[in-house]
Protein backbone atom coordinates (compact mmCIF):
# COMPACT_ATOMS: atom_id res chain seq x y z
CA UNK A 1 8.66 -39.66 -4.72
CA UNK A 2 7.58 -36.36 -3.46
CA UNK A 3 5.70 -34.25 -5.96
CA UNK A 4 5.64 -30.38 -4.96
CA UNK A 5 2.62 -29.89 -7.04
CA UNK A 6 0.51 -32.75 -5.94
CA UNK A 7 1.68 -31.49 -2.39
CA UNK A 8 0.37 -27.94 -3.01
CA UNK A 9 -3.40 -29.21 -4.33
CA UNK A 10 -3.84 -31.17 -1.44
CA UNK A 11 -2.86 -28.38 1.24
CA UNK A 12 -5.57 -26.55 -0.94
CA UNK A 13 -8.10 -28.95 -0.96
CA UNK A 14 -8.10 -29.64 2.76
CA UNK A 15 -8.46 -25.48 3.45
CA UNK A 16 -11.32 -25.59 1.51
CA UNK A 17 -12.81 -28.64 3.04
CA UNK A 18 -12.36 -26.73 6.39
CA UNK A 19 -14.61 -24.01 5.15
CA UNK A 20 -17.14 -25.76 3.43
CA UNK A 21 -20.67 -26.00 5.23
CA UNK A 22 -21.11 -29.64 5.39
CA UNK A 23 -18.09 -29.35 7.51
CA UNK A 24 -17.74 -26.40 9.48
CA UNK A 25 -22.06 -26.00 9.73
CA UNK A 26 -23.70 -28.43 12.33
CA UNK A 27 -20.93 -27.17 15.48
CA UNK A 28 -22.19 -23.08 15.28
CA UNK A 29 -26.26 -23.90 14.38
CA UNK A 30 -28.53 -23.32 17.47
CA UNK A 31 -31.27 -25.16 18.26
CA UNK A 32 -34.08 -24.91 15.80
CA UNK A 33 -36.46 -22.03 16.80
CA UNK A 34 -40.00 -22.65 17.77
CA UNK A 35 -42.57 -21.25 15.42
CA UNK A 36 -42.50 -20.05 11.59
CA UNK A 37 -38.92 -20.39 10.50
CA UNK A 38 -37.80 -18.02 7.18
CA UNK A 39 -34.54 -18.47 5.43
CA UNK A 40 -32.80 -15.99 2.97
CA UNK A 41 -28.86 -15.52 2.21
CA UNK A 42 -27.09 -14.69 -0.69
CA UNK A 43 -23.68 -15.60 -1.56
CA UNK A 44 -21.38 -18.30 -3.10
CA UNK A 45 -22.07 -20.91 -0.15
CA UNK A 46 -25.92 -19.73 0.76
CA UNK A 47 -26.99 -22.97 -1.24
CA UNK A 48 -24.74 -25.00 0.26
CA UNK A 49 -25.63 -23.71 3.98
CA UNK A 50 -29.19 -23.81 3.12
CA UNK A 51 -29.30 -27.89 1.90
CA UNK A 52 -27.12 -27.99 5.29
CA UNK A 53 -29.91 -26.20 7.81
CA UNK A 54 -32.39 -28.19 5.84
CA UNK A 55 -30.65 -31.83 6.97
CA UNK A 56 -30.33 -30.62 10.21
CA UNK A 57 -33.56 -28.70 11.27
CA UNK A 58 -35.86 -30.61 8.67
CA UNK A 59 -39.32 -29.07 7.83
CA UNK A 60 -40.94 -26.62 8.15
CA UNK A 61 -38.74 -24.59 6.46
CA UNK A 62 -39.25 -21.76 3.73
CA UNK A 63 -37.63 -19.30 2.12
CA UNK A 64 -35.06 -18.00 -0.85
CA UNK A 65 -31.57 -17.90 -1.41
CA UNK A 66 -29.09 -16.44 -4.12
CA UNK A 67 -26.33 -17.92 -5.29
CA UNK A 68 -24.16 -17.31 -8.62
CA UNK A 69 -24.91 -19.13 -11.95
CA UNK A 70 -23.08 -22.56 -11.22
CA UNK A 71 -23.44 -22.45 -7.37
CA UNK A 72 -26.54 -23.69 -6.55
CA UNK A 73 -27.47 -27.11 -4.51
CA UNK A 74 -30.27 -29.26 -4.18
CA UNK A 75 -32.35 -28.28 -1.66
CA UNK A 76 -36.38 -29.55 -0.56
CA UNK A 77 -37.99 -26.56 0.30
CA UNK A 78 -35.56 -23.08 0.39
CA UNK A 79 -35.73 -21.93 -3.08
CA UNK A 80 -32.15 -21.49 -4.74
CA UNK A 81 -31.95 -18.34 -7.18
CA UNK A 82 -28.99 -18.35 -9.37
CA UNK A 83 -27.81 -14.64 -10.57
CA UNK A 84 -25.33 -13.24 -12.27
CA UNK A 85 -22.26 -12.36 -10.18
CA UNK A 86 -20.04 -9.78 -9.72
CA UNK A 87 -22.66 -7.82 -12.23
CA UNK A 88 -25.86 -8.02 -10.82
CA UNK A 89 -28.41 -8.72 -13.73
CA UNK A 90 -32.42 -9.28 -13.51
CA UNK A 91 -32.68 -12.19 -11.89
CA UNK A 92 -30.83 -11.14 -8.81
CA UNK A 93 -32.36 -7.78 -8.84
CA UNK A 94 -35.74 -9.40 -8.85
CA UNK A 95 -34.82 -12.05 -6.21
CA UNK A 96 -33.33 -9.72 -3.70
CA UNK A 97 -36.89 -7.92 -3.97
CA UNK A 98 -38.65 -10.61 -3.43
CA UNK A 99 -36.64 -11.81 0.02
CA UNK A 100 -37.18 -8.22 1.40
CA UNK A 101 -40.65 -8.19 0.53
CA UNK A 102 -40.87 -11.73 1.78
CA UNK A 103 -39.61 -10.65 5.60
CA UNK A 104 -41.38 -7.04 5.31
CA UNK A 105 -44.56 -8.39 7.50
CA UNK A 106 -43.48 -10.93 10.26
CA UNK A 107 -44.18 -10.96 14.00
CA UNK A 108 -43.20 -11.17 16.89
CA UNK A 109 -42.75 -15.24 17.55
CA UNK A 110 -41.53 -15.29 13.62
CA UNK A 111 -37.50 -15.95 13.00
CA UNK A 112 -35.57 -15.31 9.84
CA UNK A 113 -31.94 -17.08 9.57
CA UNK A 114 -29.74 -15.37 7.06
CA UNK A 115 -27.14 -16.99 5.32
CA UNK A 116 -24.09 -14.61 4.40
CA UNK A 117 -21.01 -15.95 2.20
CA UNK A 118 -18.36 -14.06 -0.04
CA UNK A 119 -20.44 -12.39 -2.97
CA UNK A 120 -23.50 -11.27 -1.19
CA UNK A 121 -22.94 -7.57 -1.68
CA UNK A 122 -23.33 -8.15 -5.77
CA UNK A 123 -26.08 -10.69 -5.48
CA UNK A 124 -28.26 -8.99 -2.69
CA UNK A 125 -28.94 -6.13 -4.90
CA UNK A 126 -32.25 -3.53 -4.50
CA UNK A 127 -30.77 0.35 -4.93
CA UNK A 128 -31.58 2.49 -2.68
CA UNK A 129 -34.58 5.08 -4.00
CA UNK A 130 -33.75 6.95 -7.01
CA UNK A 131 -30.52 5.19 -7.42
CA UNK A 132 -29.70 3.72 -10.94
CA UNK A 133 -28.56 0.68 -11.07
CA UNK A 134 -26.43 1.14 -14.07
CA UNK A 135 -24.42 3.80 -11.77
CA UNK A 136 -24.20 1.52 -8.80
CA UNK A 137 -22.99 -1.14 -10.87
CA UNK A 138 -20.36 1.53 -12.87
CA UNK A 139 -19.11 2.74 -9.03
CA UNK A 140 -18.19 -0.19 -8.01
CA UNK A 141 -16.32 -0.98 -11.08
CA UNK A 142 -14.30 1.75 -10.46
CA UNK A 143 -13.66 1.35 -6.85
CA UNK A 144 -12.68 -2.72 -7.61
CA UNK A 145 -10.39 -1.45 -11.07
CA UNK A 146 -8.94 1.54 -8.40
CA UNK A 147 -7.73 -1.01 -6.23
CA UNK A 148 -10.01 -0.11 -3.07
CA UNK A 149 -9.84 -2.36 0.12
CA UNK A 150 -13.11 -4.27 0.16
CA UNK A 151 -14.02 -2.57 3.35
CA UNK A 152 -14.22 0.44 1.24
CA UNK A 153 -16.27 -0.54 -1.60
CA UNK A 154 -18.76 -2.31 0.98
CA UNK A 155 -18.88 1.12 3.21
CA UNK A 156 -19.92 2.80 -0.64
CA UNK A 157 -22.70 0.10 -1.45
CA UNK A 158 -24.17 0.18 2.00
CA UNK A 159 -24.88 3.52 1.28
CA UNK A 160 -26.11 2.71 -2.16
CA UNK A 161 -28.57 -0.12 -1.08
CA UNK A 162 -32.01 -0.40 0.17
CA UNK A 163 -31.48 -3.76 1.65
CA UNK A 164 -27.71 -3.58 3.06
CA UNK A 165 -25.64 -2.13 6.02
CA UNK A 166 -28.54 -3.56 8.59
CA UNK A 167 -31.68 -2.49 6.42
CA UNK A 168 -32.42 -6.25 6.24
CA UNK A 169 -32.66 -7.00 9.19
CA UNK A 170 -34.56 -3.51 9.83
CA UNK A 171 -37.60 -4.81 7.93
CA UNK A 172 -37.56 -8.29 9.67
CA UNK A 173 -37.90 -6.57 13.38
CA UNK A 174 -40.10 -7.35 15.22
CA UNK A 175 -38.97 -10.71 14.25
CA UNK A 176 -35.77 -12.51 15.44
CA UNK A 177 -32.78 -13.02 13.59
CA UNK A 178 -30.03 -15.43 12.99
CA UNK A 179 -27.51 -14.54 11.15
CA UNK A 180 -24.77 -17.56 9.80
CA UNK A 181 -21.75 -16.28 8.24
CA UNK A 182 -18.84 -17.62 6.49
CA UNK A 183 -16.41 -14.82 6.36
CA UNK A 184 -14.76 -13.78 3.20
CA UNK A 185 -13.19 -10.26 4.46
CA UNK A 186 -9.57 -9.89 6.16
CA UNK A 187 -10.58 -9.32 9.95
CA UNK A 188 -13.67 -11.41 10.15
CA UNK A 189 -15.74 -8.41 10.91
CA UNK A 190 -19.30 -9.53 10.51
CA UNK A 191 -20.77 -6.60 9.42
CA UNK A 192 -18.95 -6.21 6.15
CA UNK A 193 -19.42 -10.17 4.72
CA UNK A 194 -21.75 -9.28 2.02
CA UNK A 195 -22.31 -5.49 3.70
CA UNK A 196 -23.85 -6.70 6.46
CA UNK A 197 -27.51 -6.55 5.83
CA UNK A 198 -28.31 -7.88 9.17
CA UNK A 199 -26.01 -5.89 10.60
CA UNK A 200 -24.89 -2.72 12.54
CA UNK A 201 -23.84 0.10 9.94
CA UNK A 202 -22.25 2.65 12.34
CA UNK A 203 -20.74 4.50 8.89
CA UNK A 204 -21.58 8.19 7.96
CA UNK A 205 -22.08 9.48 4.56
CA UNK A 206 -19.14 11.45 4.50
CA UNK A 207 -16.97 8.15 5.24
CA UNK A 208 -18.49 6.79 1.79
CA UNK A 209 -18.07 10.37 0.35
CA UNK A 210 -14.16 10.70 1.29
CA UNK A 211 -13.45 6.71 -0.36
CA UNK A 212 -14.91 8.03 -3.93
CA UNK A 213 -13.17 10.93 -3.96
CA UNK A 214 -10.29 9.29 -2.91
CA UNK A 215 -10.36 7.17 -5.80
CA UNK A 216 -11.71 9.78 -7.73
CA UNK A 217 -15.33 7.98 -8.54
CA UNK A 218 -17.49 10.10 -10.56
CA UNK A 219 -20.99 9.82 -9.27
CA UNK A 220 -24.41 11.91 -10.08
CA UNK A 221 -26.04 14.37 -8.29
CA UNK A 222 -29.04 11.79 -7.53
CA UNK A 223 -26.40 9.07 -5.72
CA UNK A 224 -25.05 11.85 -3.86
CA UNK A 225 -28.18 12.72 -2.62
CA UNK A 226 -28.73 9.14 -1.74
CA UNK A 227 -25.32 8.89 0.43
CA UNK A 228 -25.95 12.33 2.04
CA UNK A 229 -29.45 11.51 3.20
CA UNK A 230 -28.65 7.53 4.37
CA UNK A 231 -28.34 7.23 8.40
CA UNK A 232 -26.79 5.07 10.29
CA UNK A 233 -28.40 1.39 11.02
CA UNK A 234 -28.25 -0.16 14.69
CA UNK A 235 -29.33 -3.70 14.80
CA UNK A 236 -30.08 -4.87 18.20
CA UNK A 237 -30.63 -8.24 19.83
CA UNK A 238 -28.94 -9.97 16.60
CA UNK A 239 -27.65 -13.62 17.01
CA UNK A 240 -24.38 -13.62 14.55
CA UNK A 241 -22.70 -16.53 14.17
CA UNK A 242 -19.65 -16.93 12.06
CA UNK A 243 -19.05 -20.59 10.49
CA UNK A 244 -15.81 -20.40 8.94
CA UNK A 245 -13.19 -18.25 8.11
CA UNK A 246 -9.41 -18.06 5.91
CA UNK A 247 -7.73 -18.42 9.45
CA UNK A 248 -9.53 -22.37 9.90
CA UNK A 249 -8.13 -23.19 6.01
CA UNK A 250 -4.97 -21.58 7.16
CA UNK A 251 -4.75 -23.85 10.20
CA UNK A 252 -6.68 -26.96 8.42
CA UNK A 253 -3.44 -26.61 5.06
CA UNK A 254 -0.71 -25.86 8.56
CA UNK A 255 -1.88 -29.30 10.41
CA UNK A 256 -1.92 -31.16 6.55
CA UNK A 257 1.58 -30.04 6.17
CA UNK A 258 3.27 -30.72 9.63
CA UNK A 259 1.70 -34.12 8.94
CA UNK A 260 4.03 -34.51 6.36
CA UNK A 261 6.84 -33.37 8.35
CA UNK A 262 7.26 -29.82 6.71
CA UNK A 263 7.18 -27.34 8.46
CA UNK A 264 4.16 -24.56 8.35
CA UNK A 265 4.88 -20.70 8.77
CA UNK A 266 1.36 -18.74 8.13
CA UNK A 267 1.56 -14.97 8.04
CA UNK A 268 -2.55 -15.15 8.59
CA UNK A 269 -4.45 -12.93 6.33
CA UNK A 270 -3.14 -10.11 4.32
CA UNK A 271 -4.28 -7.13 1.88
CA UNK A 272 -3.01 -4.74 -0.02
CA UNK A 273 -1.36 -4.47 -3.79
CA UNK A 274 -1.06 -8.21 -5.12
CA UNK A 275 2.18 -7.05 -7.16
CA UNK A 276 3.72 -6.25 -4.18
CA UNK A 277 3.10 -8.64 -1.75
CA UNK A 278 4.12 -11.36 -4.19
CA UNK A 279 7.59 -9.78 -4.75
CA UNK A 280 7.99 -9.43 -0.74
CA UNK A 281 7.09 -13.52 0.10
CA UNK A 282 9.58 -14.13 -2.92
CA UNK A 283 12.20 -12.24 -0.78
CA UNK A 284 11.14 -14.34 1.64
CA UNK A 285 11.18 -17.52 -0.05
CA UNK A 286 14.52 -16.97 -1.17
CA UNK A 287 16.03 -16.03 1.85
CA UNK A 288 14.71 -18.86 3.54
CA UNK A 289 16.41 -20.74 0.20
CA UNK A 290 19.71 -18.71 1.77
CA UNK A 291 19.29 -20.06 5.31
CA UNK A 292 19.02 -16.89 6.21
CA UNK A 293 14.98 -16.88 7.01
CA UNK A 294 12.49 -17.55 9.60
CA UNK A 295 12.50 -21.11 9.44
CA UNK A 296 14.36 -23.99 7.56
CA UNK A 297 13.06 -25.61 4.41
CA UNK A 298 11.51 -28.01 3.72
CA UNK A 299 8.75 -24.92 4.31
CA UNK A 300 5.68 -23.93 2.78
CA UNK A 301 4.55 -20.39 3.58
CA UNK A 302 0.96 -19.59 4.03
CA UNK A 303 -1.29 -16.85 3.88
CA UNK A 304 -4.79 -15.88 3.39
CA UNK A 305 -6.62 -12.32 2.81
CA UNK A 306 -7.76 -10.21 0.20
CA UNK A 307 -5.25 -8.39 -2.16
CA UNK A 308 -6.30 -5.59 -4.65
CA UNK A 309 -5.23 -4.94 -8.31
CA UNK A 310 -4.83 -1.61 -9.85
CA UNK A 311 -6.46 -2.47 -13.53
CA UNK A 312 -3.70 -0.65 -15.84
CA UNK A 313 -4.41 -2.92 -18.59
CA UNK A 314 -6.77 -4.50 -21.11
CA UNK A 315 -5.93 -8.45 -19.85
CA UNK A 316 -7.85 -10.85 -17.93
CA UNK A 317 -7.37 -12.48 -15.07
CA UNK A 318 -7.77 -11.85 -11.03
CA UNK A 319 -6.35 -10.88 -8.48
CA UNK A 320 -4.43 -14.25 -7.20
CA UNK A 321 -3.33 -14.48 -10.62
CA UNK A 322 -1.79 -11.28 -10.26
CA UNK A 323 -0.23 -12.32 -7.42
CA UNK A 324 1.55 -15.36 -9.42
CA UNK A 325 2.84 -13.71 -12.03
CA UNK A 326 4.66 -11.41 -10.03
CA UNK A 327 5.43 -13.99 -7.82
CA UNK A 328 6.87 -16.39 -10.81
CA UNK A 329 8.93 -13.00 -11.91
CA UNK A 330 10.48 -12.27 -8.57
CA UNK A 331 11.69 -15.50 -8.35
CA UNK A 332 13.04 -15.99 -11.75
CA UNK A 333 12.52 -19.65 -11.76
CA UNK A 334 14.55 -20.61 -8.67
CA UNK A 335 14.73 -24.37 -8.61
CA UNK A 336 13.73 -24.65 -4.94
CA UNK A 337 10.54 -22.71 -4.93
CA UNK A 338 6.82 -23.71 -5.95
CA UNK A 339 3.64 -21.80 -5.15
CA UNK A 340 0.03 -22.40 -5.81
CA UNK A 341 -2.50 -19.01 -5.42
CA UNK A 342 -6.28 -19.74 -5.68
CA UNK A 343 -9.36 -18.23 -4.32
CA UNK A 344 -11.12 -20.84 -2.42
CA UNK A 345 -14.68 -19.88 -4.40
CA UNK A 346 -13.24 -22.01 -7.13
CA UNK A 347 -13.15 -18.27 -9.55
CA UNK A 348 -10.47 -15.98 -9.32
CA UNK A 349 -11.74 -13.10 -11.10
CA UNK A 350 -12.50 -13.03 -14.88
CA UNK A 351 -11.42 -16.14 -15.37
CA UNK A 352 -12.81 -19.50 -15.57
CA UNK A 353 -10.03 -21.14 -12.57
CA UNK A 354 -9.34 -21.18 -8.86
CA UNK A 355 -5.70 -19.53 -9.85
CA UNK A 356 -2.41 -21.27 -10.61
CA UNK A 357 0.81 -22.74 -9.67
CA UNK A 358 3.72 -20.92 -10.24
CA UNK A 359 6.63 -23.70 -10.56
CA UNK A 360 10.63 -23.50 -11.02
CA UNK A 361 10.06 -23.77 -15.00
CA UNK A 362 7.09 -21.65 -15.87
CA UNK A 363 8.87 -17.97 -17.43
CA UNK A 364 10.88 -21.13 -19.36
CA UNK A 365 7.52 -22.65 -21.00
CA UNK A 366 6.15 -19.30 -21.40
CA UNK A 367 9.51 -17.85 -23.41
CA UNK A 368 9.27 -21.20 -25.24
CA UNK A 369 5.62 -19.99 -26.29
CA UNK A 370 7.29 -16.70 -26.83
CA UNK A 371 5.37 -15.09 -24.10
CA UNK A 372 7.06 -12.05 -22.23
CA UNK A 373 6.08 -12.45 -18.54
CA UNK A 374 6.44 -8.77 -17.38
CA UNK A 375 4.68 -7.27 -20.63
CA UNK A 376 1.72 -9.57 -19.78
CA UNK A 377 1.82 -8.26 -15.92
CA UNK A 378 1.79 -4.74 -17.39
CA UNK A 379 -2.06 -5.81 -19.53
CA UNK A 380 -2.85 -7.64 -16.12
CA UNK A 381 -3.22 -10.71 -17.84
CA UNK A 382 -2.36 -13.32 -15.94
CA UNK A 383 -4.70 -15.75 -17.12
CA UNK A 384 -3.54 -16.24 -20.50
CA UNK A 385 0.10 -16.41 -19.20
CA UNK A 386 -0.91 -19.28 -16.96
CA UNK A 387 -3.16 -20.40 -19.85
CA UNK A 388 -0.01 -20.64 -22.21
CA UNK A 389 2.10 -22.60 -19.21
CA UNK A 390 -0.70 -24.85 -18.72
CA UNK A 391 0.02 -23.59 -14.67
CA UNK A 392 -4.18 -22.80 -14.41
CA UNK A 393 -6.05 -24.76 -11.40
CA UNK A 394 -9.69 -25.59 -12.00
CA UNK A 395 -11.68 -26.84 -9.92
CA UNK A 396 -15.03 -25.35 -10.86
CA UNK A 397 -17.52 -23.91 -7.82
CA UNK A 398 -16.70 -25.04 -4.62
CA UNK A 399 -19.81 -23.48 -2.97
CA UNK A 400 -17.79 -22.12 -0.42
CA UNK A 401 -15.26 -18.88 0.35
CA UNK A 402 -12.73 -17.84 2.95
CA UNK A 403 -11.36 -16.06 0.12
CA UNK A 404 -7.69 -16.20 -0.91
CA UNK A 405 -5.21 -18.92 -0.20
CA UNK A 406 -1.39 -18.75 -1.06
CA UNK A 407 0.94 -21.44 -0.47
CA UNK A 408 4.82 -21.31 -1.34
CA UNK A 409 6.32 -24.66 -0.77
CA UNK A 410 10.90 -24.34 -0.56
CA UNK A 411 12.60 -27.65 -1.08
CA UNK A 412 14.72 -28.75 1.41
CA UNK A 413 18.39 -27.46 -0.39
CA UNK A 414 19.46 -30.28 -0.32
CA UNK A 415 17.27 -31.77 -2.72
């Protein structure tokens, strides 16, 4: 018997098997270079990527990496950091110091491969000069509870940072560098995975001053300084590879499904407000429920991307939870339709799961636990909704991220 649910992990679990570096990894590395070799990264797969260059090039190898608490792997001789994440604390201050002091001195003959992932920008931390970090960490806050496009908040910290938006890779010149990404950000472009520390930052300072007072960011005199003096970074010579991105767990979940003879229709990777976009796929959905869409059920509609939240409320949750509470509202527990939303880091926001399912009886369990659905998307808390309809997915770390992955499976009508 066909299980919607079971259908819906699985189309998960093979996107994120597409992404992660044991599997996507050995077809992008180059050969390994000749002389000393240096390897830092930061991010949710850098351990992962680093035990994978370490099977693959063997010794000598050295270096650091930072992942967050829970992420780490076990490598032989690339030191894994774990650090708080998305609130940089001590540890990841410290560690970040140390890799740009560690690539400060190298020569000519010397190469240092970099290993970028989703969550980079908060664990590669080191202020720029005079910059608190208590107000770097407050900005961003803002800009992420504002709902700014990560491009955004990334063009802000750049500016911020001693060590991002190609300042990395500044201090490993004359040295080559290697850059291995796997790409988090809508567009693939490399230079904002993790804000591009080993990469061109063609920004200005007014660019970063216009996005906080568009979202109307408070900042001191001192960080203003710090943005109006910051220049533009051009990184030349760079070898940037990216590994993986949403649109190979997009196409991975589309060749699972066909498989199973239903048919795939991917809209590719998507921002903007997660409220909203969930309520336009339910129109969707339910037109294609009418016969009146795209394609003919049985369907399951992908996508991938970043959405943003506008924080209005005291709740907990993220943003693909967000998504699936509006989602399970705008479809008012049609009988045809099932979704799953998760971000494929295994943590979607503050809570402790991937995301959720959103299935024909979930606003039933959750009046039954006398739960209003819409008053909870008001407090954006979406995780104890899902909490209370046992509808949470956890899967713990997955030490990789293509970021999010949404999947709305329609039953044939028939059915």
């Amino acid at each position: 018997m066909f299980e919607p649910k079971a259908f819906l992990r699985e189309l998960f679990d093979t996107a994120v098997a597409s992404a992660a570096p044991e599997n996507c990894m050995s077809a992008w590395l180059p050969a390994k270079p000749e002389g000393r070799t240096l390897v830092v990264g930061a991010g949710k797969a850098a351990a992962s990527m680093a035990k994978q260059l370490e099977d693959h090039w063997g010794e000598p190898l050295e270096g650091r990496v930072i992942v967050p608490y829970g992420h780490g792997d076990a490598c032989r001789w690339i030191e894994v950091i774990e650090a708080s994440h998305p609130v940089p604390d001590d540890a990841g201050i410290d560690a970040a110091a140390a890799i740009f002091e560690s690539v400060s001195n190298l020569s000519t003959g010397d190469t240092v491969v970099c290993l970028i992932s989703g969550g980079g920008s908060s664990l590669l931390c080191l202020p720029a000069d005079g910059v608190a970090l208590a107000e770097k960490r407050e900005i961003t806050s803002h800009l992420l509870k504002s709902g700014a496009a990560i491009h955004e908040i990334n063009c802000v910290r750049k500016k911020l940072s001693a060590i991002k938006g190609g300042k990395l890779a500044a201090a490993i010149a004359p040295a080559a560098v290697i850059t291995l990404i796997i790409s988090d950000v809508p567009g693939n472009d490399p230079a904002m995975v993790a804000s591009g520390p080993t990469l061109t930052d063609a920004s200005s300072p007014q660019e970063a001053l216009d996005i906080l007072k568009r979202y109307n960011v408070p900042i001191s005199g001192t960080a203003r300084s710090a943005i109006e003096g910051s220049k533009p970074v051009m990184v030349n010579d760079s070898d940037v590879r990216i590994l993986a991105t949403s649109d190979d767990a997009l196409l991975a979940a589309a060749a699972m499904a066909a498989g199973q003879d239903i048919t795939p229709y991917s809209l590719g990777d998507l921002t903007g407000d997660a409220r909203l976009l969930a309520i336009e796929h339910a129109e969707l959905a339910l037109q294609i429920v009418a016969g009146n869409g795209p394609i003919e059920a049985p369907c399951v509609i992908l996508s991938g991307g970043e959405t943003t939240v506008n924080v209005r409320g005291d709740g907990r949750g993220g943003r693909n939870g967000e998504y699936a509470l509006s989602l399970a509202i705008a479809l008012d527990g049609h009988p045809s339709v099932y979704a799953l939303v998760c971000d494929t880091d295994g943590i979607d926001g503050t809570g402790n799961n991937a995301g959720s399912f959103v299935t024909p009886d979930s606003l039933r369990r959750a009046a039954d636990a006398g739960i209003d659905a819409e008053k909870m998307l008001d407090r954006n808390d979406s995780f104890a909704f899902f909490t209370k309809t046992l509808d949470l997915i956890v899967t713990g770390p997955t030490r990789t991220n293509v970021n999010d992955f949404r999947a709305i499976f329609i039953a044939d009508r028939k059915d």
